[in-house]
Protein backbone atom coordinates (compact mmCIF):
# COMPACT_ATOMS: atom_id res chain seq x y z
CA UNK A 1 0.00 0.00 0.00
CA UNK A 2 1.45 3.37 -1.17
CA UNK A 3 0.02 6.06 1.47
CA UNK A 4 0.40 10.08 1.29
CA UNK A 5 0.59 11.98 4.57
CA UNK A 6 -1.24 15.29 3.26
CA UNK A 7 -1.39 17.98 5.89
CA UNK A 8 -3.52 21.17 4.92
CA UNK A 9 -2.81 24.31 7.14
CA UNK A 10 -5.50 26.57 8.31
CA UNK A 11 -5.55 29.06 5.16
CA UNK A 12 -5.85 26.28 3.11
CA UNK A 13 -9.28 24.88 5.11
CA UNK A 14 -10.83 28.24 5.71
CA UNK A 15 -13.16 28.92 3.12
CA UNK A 16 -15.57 26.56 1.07
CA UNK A 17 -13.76 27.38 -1.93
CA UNK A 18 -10.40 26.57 -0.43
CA UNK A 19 -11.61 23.26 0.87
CA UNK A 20 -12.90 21.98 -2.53
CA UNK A 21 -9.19 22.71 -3.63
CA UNK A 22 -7.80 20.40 -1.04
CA UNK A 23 -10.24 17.97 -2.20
CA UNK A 24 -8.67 18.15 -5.38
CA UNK A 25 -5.71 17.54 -3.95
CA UNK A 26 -6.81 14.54 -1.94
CA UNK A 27 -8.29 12.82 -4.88
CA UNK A 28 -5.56 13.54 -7.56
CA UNK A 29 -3.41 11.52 -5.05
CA UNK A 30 -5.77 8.96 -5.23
CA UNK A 31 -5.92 8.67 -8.61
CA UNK A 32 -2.19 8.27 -9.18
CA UNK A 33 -2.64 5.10 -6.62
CA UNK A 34 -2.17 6.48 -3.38
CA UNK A 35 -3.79 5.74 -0.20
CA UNK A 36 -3.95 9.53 1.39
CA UNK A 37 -4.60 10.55 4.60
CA UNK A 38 -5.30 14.42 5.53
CA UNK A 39 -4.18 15.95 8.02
CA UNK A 40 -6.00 19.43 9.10
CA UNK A 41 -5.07 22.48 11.12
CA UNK A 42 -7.98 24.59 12.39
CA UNK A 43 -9.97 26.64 9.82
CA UNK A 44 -9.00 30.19 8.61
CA UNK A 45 -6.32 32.44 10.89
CA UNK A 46 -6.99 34.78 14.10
CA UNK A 47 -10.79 36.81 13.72
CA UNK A 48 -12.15 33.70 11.65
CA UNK A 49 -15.09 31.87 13.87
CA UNK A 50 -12.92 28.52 14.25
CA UNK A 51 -9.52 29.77 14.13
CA UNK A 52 -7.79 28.81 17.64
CA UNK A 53 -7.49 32.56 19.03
CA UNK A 54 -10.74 32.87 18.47
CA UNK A 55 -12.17 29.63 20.56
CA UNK A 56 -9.68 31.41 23.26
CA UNK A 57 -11.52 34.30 23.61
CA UNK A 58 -14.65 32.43 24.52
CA UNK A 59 -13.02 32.14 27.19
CA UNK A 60 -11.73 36.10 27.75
CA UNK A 61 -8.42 36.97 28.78
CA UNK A 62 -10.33 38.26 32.32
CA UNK A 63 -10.64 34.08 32.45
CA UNK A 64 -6.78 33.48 32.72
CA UNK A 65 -6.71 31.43 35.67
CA UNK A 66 -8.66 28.47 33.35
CA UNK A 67 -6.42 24.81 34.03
CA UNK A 68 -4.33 24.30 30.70
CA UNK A 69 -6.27 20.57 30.61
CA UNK A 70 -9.51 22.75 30.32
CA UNK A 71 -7.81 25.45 28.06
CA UNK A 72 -6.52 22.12 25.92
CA UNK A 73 -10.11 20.71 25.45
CA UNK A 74 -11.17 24.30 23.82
CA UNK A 75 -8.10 24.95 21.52
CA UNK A 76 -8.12 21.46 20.24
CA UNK A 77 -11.70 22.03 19.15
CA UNK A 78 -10.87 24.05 15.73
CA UNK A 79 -9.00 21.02 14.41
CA UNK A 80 -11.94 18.61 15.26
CA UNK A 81 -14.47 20.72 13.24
CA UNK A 82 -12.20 21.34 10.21
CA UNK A 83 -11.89 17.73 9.90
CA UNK A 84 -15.22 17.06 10.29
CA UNK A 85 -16.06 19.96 7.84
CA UNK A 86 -13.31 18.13 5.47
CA UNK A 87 -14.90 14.69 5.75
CA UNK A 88 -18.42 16.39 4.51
CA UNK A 89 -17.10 17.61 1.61
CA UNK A 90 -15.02 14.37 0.60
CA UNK A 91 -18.29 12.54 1.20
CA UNK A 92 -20.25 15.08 -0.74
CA UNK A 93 -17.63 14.28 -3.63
CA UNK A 94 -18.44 10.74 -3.52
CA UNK A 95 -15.40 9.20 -1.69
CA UNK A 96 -15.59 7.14 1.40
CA UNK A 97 -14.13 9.26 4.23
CA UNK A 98 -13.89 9.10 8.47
CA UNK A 99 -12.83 11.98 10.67
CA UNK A 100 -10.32 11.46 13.37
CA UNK A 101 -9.42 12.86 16.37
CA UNK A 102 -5.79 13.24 17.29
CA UNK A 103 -6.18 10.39 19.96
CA UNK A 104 -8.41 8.17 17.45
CA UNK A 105 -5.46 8.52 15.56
CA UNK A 106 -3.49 7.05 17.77
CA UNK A 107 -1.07 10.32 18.88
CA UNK A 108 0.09 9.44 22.36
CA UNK A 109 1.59 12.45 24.27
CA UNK A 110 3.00 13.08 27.93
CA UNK A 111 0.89 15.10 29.83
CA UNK A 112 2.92 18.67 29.25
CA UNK A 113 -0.39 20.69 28.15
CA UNK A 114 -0.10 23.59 25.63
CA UNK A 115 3.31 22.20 24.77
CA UNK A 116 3.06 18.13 25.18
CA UNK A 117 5.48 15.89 23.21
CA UNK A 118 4.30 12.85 21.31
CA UNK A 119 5.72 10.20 22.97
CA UNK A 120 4.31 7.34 20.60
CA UNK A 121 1.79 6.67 17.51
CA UNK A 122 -0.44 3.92 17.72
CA UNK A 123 -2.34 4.07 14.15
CA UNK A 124 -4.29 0.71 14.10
CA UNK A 125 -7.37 2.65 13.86
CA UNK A 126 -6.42 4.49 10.00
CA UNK A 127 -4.80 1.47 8.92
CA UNK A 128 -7.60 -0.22 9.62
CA UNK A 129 -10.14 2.94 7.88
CA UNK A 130 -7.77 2.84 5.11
CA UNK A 131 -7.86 -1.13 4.24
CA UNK A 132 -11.88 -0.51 4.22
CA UNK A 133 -11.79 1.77 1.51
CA UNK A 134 -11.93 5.13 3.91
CA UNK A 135 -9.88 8.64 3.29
CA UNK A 136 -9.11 9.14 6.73
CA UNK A 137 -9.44 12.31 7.87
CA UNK A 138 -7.30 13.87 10.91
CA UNK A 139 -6.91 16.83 13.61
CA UNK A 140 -3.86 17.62 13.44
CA UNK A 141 -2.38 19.85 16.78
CA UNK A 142 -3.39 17.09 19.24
CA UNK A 143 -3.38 14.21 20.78
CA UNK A 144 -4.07 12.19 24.22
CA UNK A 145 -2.12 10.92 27.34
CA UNK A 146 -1.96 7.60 28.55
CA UNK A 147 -4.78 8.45 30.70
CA UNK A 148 -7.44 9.74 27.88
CA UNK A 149 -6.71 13.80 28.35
CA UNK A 150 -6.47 16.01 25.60
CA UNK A 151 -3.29 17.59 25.05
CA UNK A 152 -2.52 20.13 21.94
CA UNK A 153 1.43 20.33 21.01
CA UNK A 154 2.46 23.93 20.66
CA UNK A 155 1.31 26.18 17.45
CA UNK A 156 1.95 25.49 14.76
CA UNK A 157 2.56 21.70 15.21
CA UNK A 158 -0.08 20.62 12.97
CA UNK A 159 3.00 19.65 10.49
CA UNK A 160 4.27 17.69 13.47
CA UNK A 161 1.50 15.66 13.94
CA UNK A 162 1.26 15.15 10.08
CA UNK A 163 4.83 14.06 9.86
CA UNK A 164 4.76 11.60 13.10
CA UNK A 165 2.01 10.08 11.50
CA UNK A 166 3.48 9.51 8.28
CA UNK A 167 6.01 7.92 9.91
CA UNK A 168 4.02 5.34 11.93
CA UNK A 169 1.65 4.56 9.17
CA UNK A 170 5.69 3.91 6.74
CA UNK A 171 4.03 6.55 4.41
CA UNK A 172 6.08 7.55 1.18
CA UNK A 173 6.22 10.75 1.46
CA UNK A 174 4.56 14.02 3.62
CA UNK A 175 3.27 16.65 1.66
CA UNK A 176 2.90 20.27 3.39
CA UNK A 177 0.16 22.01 1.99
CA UNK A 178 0.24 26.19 2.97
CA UNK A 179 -0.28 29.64 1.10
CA UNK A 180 3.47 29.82 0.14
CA UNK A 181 4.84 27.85 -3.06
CA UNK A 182 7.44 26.01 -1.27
CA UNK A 183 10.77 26.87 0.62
CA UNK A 184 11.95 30.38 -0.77
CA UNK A 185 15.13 31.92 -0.65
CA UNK A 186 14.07 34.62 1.49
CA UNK A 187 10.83 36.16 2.42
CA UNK A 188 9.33 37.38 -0.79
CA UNK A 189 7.88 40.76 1.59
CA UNK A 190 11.37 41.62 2.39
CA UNK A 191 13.47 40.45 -0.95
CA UNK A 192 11.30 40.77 -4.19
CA UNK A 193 13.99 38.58 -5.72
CA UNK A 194 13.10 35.59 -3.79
CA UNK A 195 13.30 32.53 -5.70
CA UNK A 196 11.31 28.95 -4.95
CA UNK A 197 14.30 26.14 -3.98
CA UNK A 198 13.28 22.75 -5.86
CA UNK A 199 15.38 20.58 -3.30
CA UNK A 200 16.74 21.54 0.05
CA UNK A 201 18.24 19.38 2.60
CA UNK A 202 17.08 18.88 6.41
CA UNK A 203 19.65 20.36 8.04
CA UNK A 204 19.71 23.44 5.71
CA UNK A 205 15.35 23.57 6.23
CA UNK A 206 15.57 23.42 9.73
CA UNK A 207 18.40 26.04 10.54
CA UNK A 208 15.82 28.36 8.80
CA UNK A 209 13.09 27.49 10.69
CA UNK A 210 14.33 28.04 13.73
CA UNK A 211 15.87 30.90 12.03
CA UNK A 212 12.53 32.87 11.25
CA UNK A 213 11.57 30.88 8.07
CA UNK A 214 8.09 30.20 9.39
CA UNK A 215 6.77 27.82 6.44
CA UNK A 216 7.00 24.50 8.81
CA UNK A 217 7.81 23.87 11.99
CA UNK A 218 10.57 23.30 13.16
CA UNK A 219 9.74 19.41 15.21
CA UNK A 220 8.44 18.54 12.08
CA UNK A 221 11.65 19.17 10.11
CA UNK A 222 13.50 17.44 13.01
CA UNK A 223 11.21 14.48 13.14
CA UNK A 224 11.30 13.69 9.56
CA UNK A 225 15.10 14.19 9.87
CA UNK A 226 15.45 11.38 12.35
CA UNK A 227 12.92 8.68 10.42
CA UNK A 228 13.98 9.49 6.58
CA UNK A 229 10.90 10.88 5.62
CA UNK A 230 10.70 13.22 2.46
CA UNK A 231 8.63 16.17 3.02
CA UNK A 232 7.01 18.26 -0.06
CA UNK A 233 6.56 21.45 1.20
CA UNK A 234 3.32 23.00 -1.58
CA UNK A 235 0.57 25.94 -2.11
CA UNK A 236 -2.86 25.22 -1.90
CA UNK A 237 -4.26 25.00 -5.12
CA UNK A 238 -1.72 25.09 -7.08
CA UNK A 239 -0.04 22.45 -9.89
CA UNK A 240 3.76 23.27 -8.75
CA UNK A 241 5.37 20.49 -6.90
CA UNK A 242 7.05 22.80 -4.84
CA UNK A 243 9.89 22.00 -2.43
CA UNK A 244 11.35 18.63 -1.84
CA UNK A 245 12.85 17.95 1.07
CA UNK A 246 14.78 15.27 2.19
CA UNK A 247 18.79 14.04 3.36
CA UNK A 248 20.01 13.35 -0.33
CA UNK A 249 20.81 9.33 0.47
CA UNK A 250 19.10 8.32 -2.53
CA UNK A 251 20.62 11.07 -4.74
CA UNK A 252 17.27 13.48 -4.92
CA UNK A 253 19.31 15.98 -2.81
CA UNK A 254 22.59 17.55 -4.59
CA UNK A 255 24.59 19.96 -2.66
CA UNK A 256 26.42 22.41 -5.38
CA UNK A 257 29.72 22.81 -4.59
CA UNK A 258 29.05 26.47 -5.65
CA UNK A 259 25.66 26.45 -3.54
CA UNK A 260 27.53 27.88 0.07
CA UNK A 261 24.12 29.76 1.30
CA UNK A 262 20.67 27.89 0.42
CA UNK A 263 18.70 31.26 1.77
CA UNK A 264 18.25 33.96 4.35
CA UNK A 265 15.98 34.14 7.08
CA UNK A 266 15.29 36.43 9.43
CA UNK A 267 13.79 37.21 12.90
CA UNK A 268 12.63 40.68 14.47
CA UNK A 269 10.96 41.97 17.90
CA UNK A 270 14.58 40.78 19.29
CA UNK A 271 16.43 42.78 21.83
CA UNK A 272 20.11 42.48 22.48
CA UNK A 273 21.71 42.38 26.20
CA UNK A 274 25.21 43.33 27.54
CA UNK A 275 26.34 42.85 30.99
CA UNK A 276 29.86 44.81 31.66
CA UNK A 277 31.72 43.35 34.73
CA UNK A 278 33.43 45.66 37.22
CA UNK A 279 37.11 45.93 37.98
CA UNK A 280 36.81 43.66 40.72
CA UNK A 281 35.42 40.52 39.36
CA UNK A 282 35.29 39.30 35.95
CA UNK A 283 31.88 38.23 34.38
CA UNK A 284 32.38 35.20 33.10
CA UNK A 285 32.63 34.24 36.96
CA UNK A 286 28.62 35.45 36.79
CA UNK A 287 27.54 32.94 33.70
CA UNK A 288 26.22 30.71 35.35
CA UNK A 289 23.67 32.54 37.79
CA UNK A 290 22.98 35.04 35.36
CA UNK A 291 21.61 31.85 32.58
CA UNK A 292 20.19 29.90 35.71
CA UNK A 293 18.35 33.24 36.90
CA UNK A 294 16.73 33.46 33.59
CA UNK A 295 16.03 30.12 32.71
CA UNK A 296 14.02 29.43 35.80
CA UNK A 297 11.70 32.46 34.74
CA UNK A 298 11.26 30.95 31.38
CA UNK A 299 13.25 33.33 29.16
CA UNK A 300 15.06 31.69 25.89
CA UNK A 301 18.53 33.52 25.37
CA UNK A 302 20.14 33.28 21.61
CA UNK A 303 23.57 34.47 20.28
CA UNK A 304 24.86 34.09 23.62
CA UNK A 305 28.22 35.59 24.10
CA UNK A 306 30.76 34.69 27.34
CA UNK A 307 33.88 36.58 27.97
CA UNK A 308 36.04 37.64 30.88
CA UNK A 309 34.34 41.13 30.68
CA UNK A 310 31.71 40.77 29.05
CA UNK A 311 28.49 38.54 28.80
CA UNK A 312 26.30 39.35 25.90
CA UNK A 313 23.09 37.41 24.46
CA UNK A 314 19.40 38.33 22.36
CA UNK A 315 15.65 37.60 24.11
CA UNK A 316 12.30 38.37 22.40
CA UNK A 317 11.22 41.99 23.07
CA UNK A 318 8.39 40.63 25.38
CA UNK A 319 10.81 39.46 27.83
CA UNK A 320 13.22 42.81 28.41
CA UNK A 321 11.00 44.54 31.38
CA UNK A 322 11.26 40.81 33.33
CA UNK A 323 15.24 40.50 32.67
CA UNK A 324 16.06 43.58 33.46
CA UNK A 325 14.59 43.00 36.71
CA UNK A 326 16.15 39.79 37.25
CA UNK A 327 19.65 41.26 36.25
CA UNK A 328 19.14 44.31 38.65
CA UNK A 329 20.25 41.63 41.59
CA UNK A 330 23.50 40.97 40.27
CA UNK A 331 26.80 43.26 40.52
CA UNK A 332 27.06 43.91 36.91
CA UNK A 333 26.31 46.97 34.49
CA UNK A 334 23.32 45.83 32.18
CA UNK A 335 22.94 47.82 28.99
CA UNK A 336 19.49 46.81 27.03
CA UNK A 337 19.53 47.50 23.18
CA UNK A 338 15.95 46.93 21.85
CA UNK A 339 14.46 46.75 18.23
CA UNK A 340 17.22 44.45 16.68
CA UNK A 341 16.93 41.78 14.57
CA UNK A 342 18.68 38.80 14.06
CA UNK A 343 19.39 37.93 9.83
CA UNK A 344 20.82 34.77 9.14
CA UNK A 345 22.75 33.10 5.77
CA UNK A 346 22.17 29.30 6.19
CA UNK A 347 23.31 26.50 4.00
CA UNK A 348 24.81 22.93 4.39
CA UNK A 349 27.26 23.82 1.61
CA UNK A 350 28.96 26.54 3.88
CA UNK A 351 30.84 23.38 5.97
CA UNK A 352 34.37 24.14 6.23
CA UNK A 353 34.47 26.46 3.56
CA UNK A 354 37.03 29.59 4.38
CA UNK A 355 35.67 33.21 3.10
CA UNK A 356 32.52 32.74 4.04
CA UNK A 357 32.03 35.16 7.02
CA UNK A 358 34.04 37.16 4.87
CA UNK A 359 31.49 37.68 2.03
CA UNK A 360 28.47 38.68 4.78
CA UNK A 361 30.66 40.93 6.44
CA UNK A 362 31.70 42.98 3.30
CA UNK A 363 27.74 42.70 1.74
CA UNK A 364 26.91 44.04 5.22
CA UNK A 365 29.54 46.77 5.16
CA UNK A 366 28.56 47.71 1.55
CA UNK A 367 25.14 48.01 2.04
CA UNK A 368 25.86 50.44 5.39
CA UNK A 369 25.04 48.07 7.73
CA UNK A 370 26.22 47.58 11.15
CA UNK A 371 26.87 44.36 12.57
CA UNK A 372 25.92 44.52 16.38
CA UNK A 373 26.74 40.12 17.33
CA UNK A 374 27.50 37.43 15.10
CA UNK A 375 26.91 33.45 15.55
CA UNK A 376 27.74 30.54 13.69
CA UNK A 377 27.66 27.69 12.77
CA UNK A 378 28.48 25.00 10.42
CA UNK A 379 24.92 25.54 8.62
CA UNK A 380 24.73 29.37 9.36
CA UNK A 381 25.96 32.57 10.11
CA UNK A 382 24.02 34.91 11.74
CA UNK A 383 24.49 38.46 12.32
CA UNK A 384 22.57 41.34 14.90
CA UNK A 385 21.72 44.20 13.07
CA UNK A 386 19.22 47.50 13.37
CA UNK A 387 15.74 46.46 12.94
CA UNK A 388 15.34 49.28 10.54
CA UNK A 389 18.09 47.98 8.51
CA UNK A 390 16.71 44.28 8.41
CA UNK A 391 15.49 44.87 4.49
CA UNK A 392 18.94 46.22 3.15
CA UNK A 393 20.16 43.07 5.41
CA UNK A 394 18.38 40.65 3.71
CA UNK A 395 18.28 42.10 -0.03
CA UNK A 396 22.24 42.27 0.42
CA UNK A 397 23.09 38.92 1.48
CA UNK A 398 20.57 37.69 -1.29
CA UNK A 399 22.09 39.54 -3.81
CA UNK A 400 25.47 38.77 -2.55
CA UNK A 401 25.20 34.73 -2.83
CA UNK A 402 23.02 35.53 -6.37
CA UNK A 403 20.55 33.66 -4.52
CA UNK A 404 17.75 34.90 -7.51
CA UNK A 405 19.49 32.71 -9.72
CA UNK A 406 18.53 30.03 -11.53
CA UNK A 407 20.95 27.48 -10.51
């Protein structure tokens, strides 16, 4: 049995005519003797009646002290009716279908709610819909504990559950289905020049997810990664195939030798911090608290930087007010530079090459930007800049590795 993994995002489910395009989708994949299985995210984006936000503010944000179990239950409730809403139109088309739960499906998760991590996949239940003739139809986002409670997986995980699935059911392939055309070289808002990649590798499509490339998610990437699975990253609607992507073991994957920088992502809303020891002590001595101090209030730190005088890292802007707090208790000068952004050159084909940090620092220097931090590496560079400068960033990196060429 040849089975598709198809996982349709929530612009792709949110309108009637939208959904009759997935259908199209579904059944062309049947017709070329697949077995498919959908995967859906709730329907539509924030302001839409079944978009997750929205099902929150039933709720109210005057509600906050509701139990994340009970705050679960609600927010897995958008994927539930889109694939319900999904079945009815498969079954309007003519075709057998079933809707699924994430636990029906078989998604086993520890019990971290809002965040929970599948632990296993049980999917006896859509083998068994799929060797009866049924297009099984899932909610992606979700799944269950050991003990029958609901637990979503983070946002944006709808890709996760899609690809763990694919997995467990030894699928041949996982096809992402969103309003983008694939994995671009940069984001088309920012660089006009922005070209579709046919093939990428894993490592290089994960580095700019977690980068700011925000077509997948990150997990998914990672979880496909570890179990071989190729991933075809698509837009709704549309004939192109897209992005492929996948480790290169059976040859699909070719990394140029001239190909050093696959793309350029970018994240904003950063804010940098510097802590300047005294005379008497040196702050490296400090590390340690300072990192433990934060981490126990639930604040990420990037780019981190750790020298004798110095100790220097990036948070999101919503965090700054709390840190500086924190870092108020400790015996060291803290400087706070807000509105940065972090812009980032990533590809596999950068390994061990010399010259490389070379070429971002002159495009950088050309195009009158300054360089505030730099990170690396041996996927990606990444430098600190001016948020107001993150455009000319981005457009001169791109244009530096002629990354709007045909290659």
């Amino acid at each position: 049995m040849s089975i598709l993994v198809q996982k349709f995002g929530g612009s792709s489910t949110g309108t009637a005519a939208r959904r009759e395009q997935v259908v199209q989708h579904i059944l062309e994949a049947k017709a070329s003797g697949h077995e498919c299985v959908a995967v859906v995210s709730a329907m539509g984006r924030g302001g839409d009646p079944y978009a997750t936000d929205s099902l929150l503010q039933l709720v109210g944000p005057e509600n906050n002290q509701m139990p994340a179990r009970e705050t679960d239950l609600l927010m897995s409730c958008g994927e539930i009716i889109a694939a319900v809403v999904l079945t009815g139109h498969l079954l309007k088309a003519g075709h057998r279908a079933r809707a699924f739960t994430g636990g029906q499906a078989g998604m086993i998760t520890d019990g971290a709610h809002g965040n929970a991590r599948i632990v296993e996949v049980k999917p006896e239940r859509i083998k068994q819909a799929l060797r009866l003739g049924f297009i099984p139809v899932v909610a992606g986002f979700q799944g269950e504990t050991i003990d029958g409670d609901v637990t979503t997986l983070g946002r944006g995980s709808g890709d996760t559950s899609a690809v763990a699935l694919g997995i467990a059911l030894g699928a041949d392939m996982v096809e992402i289905y969103t309003d983008v055309d694939g994995i671009l070289t940069a984001d088309p808002r920012v660089e006009p020049n922005a070209r579709r990649l046919d093939t990428v590798t894993y490592r290089e499509i994960v580095e700019m997810a977690h980068l700011g490339a925000k077509v997948i998610h990150p997990r998914a990437i990672e979880i496909a990664m570890e179990g071989h699975m190729p991933l075809r990253i698509r837009a709704t609607g549309s004939t192109s195939l897209g992005t492929l992507v996948q480790d290169g073991l059976g040859g699909s994957v070719e990394i140029k030798s001239d190909r050093l920088v696959t793309g350029i992502a970018h994240v904003c809303d950063m804010v940098q911090v510097q802590l300047e020891a005294g005379d008497s002590f040196q702050a490296s001595d400090l590390a340690l608290l300072v990192f433990q101090s934060l981490a126990q209030a639930g604040i990420s730190l990037d780019m981190i930087y750790v020298s004798p005088q110095r100790i220097a890292f990036i948070m999101e802007q919503r965090w700054a007010e709390n840190a500086r707090a924190l870092l108020a208790d400790f015996p060291v000068e803290v400087h706070v530079q807000p509105n940065v952004a972090k812009v980032s050159a990533v590809g596999a084909g950068m390994r061990g090459v010399p010259g490389v940090m070379a070429q971002v620092v002159a495009a950088l220097q050309r195009a009158g930007v300054s360089i505030l931090q730099t990170t690396d590496s041996h996927a990606n560079i990444s430098c600190l800049v001016n948020e107001a400068d993150v455009e000319v960033a981005v457009q001169a990196l791109h244009c530096q590795f002629a990354l709007g060429q045909e290659r």
